[in-house]
PDB file of N, CA and C in Angstrom:
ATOM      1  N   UNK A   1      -8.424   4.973 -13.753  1.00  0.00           N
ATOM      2  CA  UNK A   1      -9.580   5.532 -13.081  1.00  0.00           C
ATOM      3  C   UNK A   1      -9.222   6.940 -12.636  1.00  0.00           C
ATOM      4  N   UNK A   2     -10.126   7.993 -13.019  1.00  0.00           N
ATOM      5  CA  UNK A   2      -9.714   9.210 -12.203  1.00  0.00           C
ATOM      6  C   UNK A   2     -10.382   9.288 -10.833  1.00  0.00           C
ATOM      7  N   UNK A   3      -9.938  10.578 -10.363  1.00  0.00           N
ATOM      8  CA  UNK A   3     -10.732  11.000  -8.772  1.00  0.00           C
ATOM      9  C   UNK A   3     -12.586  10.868  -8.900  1.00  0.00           C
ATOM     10  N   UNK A   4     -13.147  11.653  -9.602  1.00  0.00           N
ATOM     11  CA  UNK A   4     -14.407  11.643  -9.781  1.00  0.00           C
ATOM     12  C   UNK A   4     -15.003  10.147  -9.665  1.00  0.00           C
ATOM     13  N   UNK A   5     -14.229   9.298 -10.340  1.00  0.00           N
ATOM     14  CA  UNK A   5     -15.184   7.639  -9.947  1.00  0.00           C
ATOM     15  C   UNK A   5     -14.766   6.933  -9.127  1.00  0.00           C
ATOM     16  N   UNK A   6     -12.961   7.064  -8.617  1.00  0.00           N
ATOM     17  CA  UNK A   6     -12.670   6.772  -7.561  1.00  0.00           C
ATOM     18  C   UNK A   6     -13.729   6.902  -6.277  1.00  0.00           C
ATOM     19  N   UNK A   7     -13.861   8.180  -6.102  1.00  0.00           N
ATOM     20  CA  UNK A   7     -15.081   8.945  -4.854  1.00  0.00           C
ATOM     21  C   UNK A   7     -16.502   8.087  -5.096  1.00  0.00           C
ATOM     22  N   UNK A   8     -17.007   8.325  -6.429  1.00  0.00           N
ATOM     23  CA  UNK A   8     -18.566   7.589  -6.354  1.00  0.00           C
ATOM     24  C   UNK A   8     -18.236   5.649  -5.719  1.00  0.00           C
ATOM     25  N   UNK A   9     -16.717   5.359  -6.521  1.00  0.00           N
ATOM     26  CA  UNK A   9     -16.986   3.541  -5.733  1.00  0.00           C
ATOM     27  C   UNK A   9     -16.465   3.821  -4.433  1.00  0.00           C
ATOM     28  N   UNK A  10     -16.038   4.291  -4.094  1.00  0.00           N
ATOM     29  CA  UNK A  10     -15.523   4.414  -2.286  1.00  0.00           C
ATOM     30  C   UNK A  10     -16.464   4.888  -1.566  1.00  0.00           C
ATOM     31  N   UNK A  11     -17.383   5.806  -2.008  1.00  0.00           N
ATOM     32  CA  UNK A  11     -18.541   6.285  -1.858  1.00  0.00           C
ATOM     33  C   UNK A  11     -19.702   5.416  -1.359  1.00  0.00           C
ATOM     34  N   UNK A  12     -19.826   3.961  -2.962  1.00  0.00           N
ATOM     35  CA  UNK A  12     -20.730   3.257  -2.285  1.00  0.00           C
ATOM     36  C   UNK A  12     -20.407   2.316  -1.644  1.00  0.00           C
ATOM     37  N   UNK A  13     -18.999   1.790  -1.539  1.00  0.00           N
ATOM     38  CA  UNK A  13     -18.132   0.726  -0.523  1.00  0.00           C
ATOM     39  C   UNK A  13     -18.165   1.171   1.150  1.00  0.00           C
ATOM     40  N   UNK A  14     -18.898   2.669   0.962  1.00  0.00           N
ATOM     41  CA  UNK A  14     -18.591   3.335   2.086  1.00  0.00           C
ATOM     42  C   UNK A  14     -19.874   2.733   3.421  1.00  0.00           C
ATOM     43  N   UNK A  15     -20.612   1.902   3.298  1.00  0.00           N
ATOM     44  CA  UNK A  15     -21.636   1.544   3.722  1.00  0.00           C
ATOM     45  C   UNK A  15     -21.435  -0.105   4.620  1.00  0.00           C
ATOM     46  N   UNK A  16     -21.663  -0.616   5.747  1.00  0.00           N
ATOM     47  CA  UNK A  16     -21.483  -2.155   5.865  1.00  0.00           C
ATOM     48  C   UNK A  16     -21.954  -3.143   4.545  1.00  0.00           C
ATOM     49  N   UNK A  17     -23.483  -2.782   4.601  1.00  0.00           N
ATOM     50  CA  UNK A  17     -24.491  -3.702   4.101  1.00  0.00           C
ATOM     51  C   UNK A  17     -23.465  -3.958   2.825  1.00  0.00           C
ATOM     52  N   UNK A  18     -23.485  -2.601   2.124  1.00  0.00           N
ATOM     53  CA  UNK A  18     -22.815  -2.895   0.701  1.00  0.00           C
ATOM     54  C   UNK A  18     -21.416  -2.865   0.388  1.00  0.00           C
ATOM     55  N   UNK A  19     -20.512  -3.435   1.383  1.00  0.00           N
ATOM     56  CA  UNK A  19     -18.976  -3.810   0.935  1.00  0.00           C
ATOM     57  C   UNK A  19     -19.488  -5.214   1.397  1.00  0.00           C
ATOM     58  N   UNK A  20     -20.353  -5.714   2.679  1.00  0.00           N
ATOM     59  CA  UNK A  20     -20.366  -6.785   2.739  1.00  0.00           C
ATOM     60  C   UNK A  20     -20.970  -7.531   1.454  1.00  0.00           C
ATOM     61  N   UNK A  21     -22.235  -6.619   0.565  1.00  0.00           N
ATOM     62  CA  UNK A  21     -22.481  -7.285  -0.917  1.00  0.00           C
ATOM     63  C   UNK A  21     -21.449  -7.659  -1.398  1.00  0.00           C
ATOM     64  N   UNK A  22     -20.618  -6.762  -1.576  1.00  0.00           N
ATOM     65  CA  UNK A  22     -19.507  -6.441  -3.123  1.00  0.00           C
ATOM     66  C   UNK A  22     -19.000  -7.494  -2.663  1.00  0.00           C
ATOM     67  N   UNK A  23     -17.770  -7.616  -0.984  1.00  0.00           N
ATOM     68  CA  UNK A  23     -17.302  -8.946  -1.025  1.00  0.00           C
ATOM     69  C   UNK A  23     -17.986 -10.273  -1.114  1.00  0.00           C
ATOM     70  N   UNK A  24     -18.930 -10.352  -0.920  1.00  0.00           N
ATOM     71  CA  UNK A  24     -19.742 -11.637  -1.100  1.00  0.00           C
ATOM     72  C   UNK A  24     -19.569 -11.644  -2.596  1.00  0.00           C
ATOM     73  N   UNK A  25     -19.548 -10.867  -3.622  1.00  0.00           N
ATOM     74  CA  UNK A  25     -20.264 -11.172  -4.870  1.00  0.00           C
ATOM     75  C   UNK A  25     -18.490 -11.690  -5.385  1.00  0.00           C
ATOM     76  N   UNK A  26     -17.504 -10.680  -4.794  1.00  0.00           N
ATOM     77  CA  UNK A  26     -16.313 -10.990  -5.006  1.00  0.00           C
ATOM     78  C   UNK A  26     -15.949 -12.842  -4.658  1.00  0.00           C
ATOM     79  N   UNK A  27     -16.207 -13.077  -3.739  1.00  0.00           N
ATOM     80  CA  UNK A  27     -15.853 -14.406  -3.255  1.00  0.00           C
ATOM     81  C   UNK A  27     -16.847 -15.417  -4.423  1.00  0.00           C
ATOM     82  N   UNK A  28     -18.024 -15.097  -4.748  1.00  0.00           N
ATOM     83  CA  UNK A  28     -18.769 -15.640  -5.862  1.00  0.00           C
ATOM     84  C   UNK A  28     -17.728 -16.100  -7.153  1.00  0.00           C
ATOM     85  N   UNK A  29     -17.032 -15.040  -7.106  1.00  0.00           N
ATOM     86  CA  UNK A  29     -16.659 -15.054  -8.530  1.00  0.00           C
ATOM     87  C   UNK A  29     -17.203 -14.403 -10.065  1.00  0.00           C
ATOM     88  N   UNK A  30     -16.835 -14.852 -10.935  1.00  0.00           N
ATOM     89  CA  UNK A  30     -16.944 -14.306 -12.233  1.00  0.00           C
ATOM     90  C   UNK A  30     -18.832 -14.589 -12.747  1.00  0.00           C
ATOM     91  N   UNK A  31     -18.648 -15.916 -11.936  1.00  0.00           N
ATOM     92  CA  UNK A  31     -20.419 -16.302 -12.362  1.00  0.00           C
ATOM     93  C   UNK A  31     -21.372 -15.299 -11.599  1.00  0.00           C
ATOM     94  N   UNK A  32     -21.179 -15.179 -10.327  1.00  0.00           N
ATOM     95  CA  UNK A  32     -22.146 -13.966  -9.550  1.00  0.00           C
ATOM     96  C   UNK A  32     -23.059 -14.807  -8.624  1.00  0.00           C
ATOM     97  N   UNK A  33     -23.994 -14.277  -8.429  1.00  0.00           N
ATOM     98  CA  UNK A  33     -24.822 -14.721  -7.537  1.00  0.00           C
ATOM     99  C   UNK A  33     -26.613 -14.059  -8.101  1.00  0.00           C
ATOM    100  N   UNK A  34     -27.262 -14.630  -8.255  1.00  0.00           N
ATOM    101  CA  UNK A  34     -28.876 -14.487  -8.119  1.00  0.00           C
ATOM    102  C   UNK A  34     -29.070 -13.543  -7.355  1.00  0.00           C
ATOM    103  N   UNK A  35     -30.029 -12.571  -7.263  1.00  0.00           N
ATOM    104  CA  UNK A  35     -30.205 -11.334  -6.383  1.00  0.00           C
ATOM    105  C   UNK A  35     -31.217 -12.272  -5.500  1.00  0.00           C
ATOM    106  N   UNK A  36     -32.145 -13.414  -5.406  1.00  0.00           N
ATOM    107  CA  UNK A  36     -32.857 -13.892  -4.528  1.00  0.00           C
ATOM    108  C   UNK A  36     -31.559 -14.683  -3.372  1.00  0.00           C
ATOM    109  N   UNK A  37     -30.714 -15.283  -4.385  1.00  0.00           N
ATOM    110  CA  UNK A  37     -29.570 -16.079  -3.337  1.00  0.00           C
ATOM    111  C   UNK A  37     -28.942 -15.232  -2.656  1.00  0.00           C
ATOM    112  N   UNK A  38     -28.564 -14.514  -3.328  1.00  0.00           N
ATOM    113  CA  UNK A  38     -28.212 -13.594  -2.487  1.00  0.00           C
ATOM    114  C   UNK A  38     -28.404 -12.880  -0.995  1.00  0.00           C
ATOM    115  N   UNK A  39     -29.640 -12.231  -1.280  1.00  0.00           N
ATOM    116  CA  UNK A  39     -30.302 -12.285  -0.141  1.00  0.00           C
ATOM    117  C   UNK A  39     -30.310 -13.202   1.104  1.00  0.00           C
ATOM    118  N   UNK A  40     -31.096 -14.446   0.671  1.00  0.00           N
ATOM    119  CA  UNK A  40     -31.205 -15.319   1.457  1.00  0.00           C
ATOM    120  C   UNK A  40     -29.554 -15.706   1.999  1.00  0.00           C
ATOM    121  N   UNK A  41     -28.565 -15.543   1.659  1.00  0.00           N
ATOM    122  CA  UNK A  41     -27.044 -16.002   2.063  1.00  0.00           C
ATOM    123  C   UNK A  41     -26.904 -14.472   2.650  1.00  0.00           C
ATOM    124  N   UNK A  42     -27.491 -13.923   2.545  1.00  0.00           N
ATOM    125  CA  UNK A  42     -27.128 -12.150   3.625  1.00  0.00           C
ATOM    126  C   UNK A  42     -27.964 -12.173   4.364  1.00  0.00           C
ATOM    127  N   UNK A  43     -29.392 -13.001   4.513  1.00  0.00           N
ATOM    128  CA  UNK A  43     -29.982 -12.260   5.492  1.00  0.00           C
ATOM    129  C   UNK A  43     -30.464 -11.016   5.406  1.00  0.00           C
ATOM    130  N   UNK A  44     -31.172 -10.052   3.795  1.00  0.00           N
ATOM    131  CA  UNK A  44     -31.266  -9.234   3.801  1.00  0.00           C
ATOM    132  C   UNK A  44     -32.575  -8.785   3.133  1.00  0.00           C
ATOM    133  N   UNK A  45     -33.220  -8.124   3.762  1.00  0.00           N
ATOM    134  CA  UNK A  45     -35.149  -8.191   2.736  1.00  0.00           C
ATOM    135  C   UNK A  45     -33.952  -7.765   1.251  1.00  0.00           C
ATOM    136  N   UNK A  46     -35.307  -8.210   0.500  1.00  0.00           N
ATOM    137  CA  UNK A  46     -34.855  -8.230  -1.114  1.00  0.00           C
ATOM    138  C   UNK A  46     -35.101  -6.678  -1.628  1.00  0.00           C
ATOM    139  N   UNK A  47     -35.756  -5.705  -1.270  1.00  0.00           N
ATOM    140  CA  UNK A  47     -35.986  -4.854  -0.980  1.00  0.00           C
ATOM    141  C   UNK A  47     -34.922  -4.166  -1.144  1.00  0.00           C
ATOM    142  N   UNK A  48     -34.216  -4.115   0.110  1.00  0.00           N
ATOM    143  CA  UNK A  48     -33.140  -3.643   1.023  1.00  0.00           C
ATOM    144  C   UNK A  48     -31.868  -3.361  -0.099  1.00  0.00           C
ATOM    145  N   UNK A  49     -31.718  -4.911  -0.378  1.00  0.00           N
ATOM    146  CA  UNK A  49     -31.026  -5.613  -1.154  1.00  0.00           C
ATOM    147  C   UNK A  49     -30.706  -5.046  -2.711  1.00  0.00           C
ATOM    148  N   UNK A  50     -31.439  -4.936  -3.168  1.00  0.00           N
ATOM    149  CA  UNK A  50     -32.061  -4.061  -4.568  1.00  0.00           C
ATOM    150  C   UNK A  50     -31.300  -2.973  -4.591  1.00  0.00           C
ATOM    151  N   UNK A  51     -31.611  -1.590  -3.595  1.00  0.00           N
ATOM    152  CA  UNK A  51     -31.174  -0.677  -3.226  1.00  0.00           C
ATOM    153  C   UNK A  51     -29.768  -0.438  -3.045  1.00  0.00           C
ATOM    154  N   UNK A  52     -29.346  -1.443  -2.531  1.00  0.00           N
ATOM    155  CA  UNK A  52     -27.778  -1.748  -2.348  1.00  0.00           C
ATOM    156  C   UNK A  52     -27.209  -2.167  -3.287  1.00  0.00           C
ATOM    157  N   UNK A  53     -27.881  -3.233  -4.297  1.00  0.00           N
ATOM    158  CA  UNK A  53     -27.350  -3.413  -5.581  1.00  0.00           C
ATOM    159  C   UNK A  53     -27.455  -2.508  -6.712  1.00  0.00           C
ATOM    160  N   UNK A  54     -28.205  -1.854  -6.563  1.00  0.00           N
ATOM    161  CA  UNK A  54     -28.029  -0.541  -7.645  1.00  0.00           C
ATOM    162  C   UNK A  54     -27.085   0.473  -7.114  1.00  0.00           C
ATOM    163  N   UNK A  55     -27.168   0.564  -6.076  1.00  0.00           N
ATOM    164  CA  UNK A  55     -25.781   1.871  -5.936  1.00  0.00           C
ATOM    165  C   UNK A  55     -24.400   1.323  -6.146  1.00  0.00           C
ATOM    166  N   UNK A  56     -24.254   0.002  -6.149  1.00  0.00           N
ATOM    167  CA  UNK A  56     -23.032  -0.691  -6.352  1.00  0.00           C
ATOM    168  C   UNK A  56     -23.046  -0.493  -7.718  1.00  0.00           C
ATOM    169  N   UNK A  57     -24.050  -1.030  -8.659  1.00  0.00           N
ATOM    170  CA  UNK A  57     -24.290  -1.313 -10.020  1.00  0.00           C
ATOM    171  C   UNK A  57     -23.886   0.517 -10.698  1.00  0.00           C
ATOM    172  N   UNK A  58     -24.419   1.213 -10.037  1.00  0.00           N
ATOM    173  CA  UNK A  58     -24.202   2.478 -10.280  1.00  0.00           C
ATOM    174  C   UNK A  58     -22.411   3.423 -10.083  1.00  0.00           C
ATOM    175  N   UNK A  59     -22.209   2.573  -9.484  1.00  0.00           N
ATOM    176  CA  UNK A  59     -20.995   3.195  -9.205  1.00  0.00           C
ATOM    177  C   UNK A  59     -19.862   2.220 -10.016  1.00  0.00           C
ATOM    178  N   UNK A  60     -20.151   1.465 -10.782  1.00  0.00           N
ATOM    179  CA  UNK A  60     -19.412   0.424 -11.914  1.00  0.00           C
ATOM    180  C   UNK A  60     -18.798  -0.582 -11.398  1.00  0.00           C
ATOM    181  N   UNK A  61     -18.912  -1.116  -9.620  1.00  0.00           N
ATOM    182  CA  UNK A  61     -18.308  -1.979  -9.285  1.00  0.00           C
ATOM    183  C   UNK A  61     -18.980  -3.132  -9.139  1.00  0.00           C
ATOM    184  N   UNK A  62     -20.363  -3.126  -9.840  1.00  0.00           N
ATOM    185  CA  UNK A  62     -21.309  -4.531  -9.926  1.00  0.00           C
ATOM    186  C   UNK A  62     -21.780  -4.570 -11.527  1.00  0.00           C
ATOM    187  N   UNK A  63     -22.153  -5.903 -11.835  1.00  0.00           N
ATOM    188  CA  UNK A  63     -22.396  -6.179 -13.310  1.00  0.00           C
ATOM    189  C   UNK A  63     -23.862  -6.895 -12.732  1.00  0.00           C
ATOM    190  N   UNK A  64     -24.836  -6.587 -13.422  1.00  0.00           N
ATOM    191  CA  UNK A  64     -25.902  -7.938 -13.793  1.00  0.00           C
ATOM    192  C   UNK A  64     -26.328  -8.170 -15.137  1.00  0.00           C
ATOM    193  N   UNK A  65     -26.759  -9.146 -14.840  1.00  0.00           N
ATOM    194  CA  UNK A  65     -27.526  -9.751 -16.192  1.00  0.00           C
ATOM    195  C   UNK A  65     -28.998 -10.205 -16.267  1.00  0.00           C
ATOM    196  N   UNK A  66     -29.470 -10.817 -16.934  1.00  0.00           N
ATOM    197  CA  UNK A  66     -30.631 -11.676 -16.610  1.00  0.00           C
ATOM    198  C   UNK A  66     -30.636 -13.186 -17.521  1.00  0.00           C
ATOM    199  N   UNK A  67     -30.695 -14.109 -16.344  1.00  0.00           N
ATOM    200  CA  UNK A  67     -30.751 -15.424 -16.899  1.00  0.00           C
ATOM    201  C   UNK A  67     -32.254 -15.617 -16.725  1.00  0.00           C
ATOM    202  N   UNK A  68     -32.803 -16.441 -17.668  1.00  0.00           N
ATOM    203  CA  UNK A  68     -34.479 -16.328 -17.366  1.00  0.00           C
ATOM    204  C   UNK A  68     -35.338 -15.264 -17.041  1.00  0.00           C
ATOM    205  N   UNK A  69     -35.632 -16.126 -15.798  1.00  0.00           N
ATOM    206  CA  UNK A  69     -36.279 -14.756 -14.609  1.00  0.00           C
ATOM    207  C   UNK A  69     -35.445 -14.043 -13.575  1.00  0.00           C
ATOM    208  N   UNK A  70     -34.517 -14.714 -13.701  1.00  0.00           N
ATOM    209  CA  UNK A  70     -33.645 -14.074 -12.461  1.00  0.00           C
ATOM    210  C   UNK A  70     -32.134 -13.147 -13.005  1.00  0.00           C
ATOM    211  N   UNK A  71     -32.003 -12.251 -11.843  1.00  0.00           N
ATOM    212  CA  UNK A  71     -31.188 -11.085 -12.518  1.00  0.00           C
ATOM    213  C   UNK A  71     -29.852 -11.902 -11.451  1.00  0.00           C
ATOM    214  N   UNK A  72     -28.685 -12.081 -12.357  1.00  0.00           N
ATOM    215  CA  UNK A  72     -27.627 -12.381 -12.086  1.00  0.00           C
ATOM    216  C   UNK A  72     -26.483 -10.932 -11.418  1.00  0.00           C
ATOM    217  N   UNK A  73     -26.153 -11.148 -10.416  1.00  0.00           N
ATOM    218  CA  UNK A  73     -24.904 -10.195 -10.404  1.00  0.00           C
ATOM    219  C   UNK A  73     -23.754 -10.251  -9.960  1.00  0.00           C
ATOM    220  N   UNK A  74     -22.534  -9.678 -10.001  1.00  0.00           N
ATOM    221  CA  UNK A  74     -21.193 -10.324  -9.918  1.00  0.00           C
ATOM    222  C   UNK A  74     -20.779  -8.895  -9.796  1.00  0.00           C
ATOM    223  N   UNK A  75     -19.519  -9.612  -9.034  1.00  0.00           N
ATOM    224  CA  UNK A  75     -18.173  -8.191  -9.158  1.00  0.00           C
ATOM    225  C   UNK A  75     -18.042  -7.858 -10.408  1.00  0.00           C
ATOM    226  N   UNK A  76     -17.237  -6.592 -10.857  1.00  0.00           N
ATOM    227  CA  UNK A  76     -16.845  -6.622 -11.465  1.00  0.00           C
ATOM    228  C   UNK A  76     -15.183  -6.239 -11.443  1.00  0.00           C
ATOM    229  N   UNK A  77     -14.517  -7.406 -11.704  1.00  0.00           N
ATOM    230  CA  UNK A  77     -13.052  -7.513 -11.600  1.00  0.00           C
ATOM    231  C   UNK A  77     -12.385  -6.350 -12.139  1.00  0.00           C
ATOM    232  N   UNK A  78     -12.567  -5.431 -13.287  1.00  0.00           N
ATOM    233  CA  UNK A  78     -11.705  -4.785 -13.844  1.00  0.00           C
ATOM    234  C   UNK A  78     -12.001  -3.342 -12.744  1.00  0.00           C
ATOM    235  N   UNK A  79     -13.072  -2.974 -12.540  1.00  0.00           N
ATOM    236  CA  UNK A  79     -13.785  -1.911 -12.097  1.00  0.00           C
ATOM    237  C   UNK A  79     -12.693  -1.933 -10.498  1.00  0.00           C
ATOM    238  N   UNK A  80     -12.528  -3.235  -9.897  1.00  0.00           N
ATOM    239  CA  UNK A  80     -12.179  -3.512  -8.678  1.00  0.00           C
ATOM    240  C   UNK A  80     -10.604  -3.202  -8.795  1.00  0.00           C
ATOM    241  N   UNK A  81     -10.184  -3.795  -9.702  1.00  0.00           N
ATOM    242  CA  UNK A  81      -8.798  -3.621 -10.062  1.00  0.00           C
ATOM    243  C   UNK A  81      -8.174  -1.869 -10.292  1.00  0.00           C
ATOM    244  N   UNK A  82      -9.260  -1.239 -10.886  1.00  0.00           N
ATOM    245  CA  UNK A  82      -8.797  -0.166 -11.540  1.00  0.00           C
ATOM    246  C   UNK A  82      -8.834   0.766 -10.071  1.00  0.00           C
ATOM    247  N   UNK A  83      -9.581   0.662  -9.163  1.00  0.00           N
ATOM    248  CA  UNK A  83     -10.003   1.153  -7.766  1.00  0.00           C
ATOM    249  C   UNK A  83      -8.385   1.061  -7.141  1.00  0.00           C
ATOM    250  N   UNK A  84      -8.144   0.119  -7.164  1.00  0.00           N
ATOM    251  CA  UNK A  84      -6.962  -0.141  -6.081  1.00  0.00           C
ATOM    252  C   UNK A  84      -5.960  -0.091  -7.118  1.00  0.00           C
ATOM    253  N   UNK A  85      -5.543   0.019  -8.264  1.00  0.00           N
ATOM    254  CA  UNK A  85      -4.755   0.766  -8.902  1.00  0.00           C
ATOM    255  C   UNK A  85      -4.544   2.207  -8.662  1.00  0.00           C
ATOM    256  N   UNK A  86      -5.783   2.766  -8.731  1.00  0.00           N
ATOM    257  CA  UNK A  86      -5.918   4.086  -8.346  1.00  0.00           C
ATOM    258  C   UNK A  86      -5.327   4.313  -6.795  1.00  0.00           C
ATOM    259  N   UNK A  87      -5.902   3.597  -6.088  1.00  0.00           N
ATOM    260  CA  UNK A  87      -5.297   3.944  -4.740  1.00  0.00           C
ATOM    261  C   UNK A  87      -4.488   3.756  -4.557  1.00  0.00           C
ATOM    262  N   UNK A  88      -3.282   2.767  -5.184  1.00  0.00           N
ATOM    263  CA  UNK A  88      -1.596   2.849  -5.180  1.00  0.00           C
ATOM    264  C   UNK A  88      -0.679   2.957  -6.032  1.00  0.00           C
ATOM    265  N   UNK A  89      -1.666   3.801  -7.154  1.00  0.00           N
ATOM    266  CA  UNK A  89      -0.581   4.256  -8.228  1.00  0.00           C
ATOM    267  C   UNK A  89       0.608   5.126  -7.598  1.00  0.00           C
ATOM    268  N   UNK A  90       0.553   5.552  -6.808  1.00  0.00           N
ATOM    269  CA  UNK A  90       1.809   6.391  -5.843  1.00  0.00           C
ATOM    270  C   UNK A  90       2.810   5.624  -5.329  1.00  0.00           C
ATOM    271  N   UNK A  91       2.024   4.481  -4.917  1.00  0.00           N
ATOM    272  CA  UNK A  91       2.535   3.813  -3.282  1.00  0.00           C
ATOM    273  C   UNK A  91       4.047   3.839  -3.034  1.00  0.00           C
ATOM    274  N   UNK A  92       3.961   4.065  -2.033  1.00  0.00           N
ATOM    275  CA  UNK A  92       5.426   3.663  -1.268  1.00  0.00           C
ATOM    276  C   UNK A  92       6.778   4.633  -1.652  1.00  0.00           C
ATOM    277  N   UNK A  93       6.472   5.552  -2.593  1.00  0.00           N
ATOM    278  CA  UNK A  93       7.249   6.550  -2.584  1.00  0.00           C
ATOM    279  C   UNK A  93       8.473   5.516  -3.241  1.00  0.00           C
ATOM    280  N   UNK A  94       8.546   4.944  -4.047  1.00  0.00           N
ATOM    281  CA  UNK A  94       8.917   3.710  -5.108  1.00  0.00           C
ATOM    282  C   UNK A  94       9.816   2.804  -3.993  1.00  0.00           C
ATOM    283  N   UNK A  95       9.902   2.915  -3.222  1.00  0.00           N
ATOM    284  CA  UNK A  95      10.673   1.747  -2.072  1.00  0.00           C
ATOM    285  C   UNK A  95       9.601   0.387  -2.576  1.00  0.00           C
ATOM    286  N   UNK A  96      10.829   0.046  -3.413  1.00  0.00           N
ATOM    287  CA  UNK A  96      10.910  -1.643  -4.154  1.00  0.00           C
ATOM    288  C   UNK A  96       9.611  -2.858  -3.475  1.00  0.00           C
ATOM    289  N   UNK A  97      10.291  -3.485  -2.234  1.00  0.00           N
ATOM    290  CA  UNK A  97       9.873  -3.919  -1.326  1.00  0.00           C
ATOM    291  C   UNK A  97       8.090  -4.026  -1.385  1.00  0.00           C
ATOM    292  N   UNK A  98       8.039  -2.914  -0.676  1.00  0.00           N
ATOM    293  CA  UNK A  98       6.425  -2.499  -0.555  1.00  0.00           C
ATOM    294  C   UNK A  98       5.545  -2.287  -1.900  1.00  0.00           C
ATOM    295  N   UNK A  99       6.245  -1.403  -2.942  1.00  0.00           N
ATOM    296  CA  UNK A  99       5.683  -1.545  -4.368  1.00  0.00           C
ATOM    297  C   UNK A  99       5.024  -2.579  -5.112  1.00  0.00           C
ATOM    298  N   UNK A 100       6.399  -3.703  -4.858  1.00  0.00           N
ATOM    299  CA  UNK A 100       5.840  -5.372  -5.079  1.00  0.00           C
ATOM    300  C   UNK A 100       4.721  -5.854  -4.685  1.00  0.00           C
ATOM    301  N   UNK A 101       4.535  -5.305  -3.489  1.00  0.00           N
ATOM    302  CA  UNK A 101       3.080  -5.702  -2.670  1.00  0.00           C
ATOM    303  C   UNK A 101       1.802  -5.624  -3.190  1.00  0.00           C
ATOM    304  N   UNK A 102       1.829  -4.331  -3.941  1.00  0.00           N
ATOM    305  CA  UNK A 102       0.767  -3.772  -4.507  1.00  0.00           C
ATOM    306  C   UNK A 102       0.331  -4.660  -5.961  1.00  0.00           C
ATOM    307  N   UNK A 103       1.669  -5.279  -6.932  1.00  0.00           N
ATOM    308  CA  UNK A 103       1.301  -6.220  -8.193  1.00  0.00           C
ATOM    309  C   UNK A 103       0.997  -7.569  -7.489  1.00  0.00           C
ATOM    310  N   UNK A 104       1.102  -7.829  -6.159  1.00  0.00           N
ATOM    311  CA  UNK A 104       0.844  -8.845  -5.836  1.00  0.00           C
ATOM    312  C   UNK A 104       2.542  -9.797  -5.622  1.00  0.00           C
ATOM    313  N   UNK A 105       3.557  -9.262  -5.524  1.00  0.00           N
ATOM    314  CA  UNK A 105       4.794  -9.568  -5.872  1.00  0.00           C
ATOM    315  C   UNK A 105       5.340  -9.446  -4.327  1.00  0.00           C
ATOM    316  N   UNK A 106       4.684  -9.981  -3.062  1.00  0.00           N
ATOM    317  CA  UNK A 106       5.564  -9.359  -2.234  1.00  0.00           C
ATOM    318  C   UNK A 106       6.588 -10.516  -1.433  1.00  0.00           C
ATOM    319  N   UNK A 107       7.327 -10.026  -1.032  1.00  0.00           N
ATOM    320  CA  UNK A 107       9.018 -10.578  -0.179  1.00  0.00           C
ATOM    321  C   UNK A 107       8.062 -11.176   0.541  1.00  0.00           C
TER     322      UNK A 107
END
């Protein structure tokens, strides 16, 4: 990931409503969540909701689809991954220890 899309997903993570989406959709999983379930499990007019899912969708860290009538949406794992790659491709100034942390490898 470079700087330029780094900024637009931190950008739209930068908001309550919509990190609380993204993690909700994250805890969903790979299947996603219904943009009506959704809602109704946030507490959020559908409206509202919409708005928040397109700037996520826009910034490459949401996927939808459409099953039937209803528009499916989900994290998207690689988009999420490549984010926090980006943010610790540096890390730790290579001190072992803490590095590990970042593959998920930690002491």
């Amino acid at each position: 990931m470079d700087s330029p899309l780094a900024i637009i997903a931190l950008a739209a993570l930068a908001h309550e409503r919509r990190l609380t989406v993204f993690r909700t959709l994250v805890v969903a999983g790979a299947d996603g969540l219904a943009a009506g379930r959704l809602a109704l499990a946030l507490d959020v007019p559908p409206s509202s909701l919409s708005h928040h899912l397109g700037l996520l969708e826009q910034a490459g860290l949401v996927q939808v689809r459409r099953a039937g009538r209803s528009l499916i949406y989900a994290a998207d794992f690689a988009a999420m991954r490549a984010l926090i790659g980006f943010l610790t491709e540096d890390c730790c100034q290579g001190f072992a220890p803490v590095a590990a942390c970042t593959t998920g490898d930690c002491i």
